[in-house]
Protein backbone atom coordinates (compact mmCIF):
# COMPACT_ATOMS: atom_id res chain seq x y z
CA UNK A 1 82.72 60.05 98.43
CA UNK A 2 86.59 60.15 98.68
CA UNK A 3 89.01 62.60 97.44
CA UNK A 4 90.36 59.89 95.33
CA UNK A 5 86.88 58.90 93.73
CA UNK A 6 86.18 62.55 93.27
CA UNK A 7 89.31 62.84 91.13
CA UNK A 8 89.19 59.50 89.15
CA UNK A 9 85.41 61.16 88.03
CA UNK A 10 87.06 64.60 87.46
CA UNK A 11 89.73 63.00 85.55
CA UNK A 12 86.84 61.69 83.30
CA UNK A 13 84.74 64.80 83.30
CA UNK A 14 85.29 66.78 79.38
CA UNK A 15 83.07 69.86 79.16
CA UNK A 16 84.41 69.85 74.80
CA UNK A 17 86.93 68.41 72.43
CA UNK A 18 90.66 69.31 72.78
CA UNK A 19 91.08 69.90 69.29
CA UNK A 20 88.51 73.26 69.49
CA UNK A 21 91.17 74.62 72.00
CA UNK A 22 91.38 78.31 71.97
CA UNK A 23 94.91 79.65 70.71
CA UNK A 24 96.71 80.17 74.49
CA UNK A 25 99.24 82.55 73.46
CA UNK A 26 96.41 84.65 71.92
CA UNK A 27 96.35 87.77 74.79
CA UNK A 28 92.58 87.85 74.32
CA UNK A 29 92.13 84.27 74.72
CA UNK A 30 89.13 83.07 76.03
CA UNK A 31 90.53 81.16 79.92
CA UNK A 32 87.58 79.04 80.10
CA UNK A 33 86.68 78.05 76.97
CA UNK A 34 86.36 74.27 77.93
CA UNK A 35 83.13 75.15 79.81
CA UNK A 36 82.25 78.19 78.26
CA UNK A 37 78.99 76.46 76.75
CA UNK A 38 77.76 74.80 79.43
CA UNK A 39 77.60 78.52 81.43
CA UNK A 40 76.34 79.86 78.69
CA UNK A 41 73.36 77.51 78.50
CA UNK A 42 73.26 77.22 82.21
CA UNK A 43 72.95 81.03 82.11
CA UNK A 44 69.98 81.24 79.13
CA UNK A 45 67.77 78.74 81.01
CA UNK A 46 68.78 80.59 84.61
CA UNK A 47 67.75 83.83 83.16
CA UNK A 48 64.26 82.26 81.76
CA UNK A 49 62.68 81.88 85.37
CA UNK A 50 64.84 83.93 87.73
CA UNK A 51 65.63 87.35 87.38
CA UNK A 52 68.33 89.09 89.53
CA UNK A 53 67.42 92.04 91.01
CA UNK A 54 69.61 94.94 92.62
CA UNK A 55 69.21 93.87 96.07
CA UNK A 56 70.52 90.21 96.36
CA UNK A 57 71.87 89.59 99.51
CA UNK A 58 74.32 86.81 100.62
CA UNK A 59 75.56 86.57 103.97
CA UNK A 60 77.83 83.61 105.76
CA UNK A 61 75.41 81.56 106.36
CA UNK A 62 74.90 80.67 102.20
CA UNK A 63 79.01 81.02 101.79
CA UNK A 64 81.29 79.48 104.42
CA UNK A 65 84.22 81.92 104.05
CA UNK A 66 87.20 81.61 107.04
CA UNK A 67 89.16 84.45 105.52
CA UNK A 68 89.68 88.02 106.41
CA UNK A 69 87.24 90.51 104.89
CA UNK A 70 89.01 93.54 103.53
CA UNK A 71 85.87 95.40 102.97
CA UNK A 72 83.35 97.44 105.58
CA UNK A 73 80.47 96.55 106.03
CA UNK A 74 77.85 99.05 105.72
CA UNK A 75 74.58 98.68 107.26
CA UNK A 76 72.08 101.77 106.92
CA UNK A 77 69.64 100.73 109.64
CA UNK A 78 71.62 100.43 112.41
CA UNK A 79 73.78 103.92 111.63
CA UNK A 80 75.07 105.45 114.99
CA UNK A 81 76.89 108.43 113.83
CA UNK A 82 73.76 110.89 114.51
């Protein structure tokens, strides 16, 4: 697909109805309110058959990522300060 296809069907994507727009100059306002129901439901039925547990991991392989990481990595098993 082109770029230009992809945008003619973004132009045409609506997640919900301009007139339940969330008041903007509200500090509190809710940024994503357009697709906030969609997540939400997205989430509910996610959360039915997968649960997340404590250890997910997610290496470069599942995100490309060409950036600089600002973070260490820390990897217990291969520890050579002893």
């Amino acid at each position: 697909m082109t770029f230009d296809k992809f945008l003619h069907k973004l132009w045409y994507l609506h997640f919900s109805k301009s007139h339940n727009a969330a008041n903007t100059t509200d500090p509190n306002c809710d940024n994503l309110w357009k697709p906030r129901h969609i997540t939400d439901m997205l989430y509910s039925s996610y959360s039915k058959y997968y649960a997340l547990s404590e250890h997910l991991a997610v290496n470069e392989a599942t995100v490309p990522f060409k950036e600089m990481i600002t973070f260490l990595e820390c990897t217990p098993s291969t520890n050579t300060d002893e």
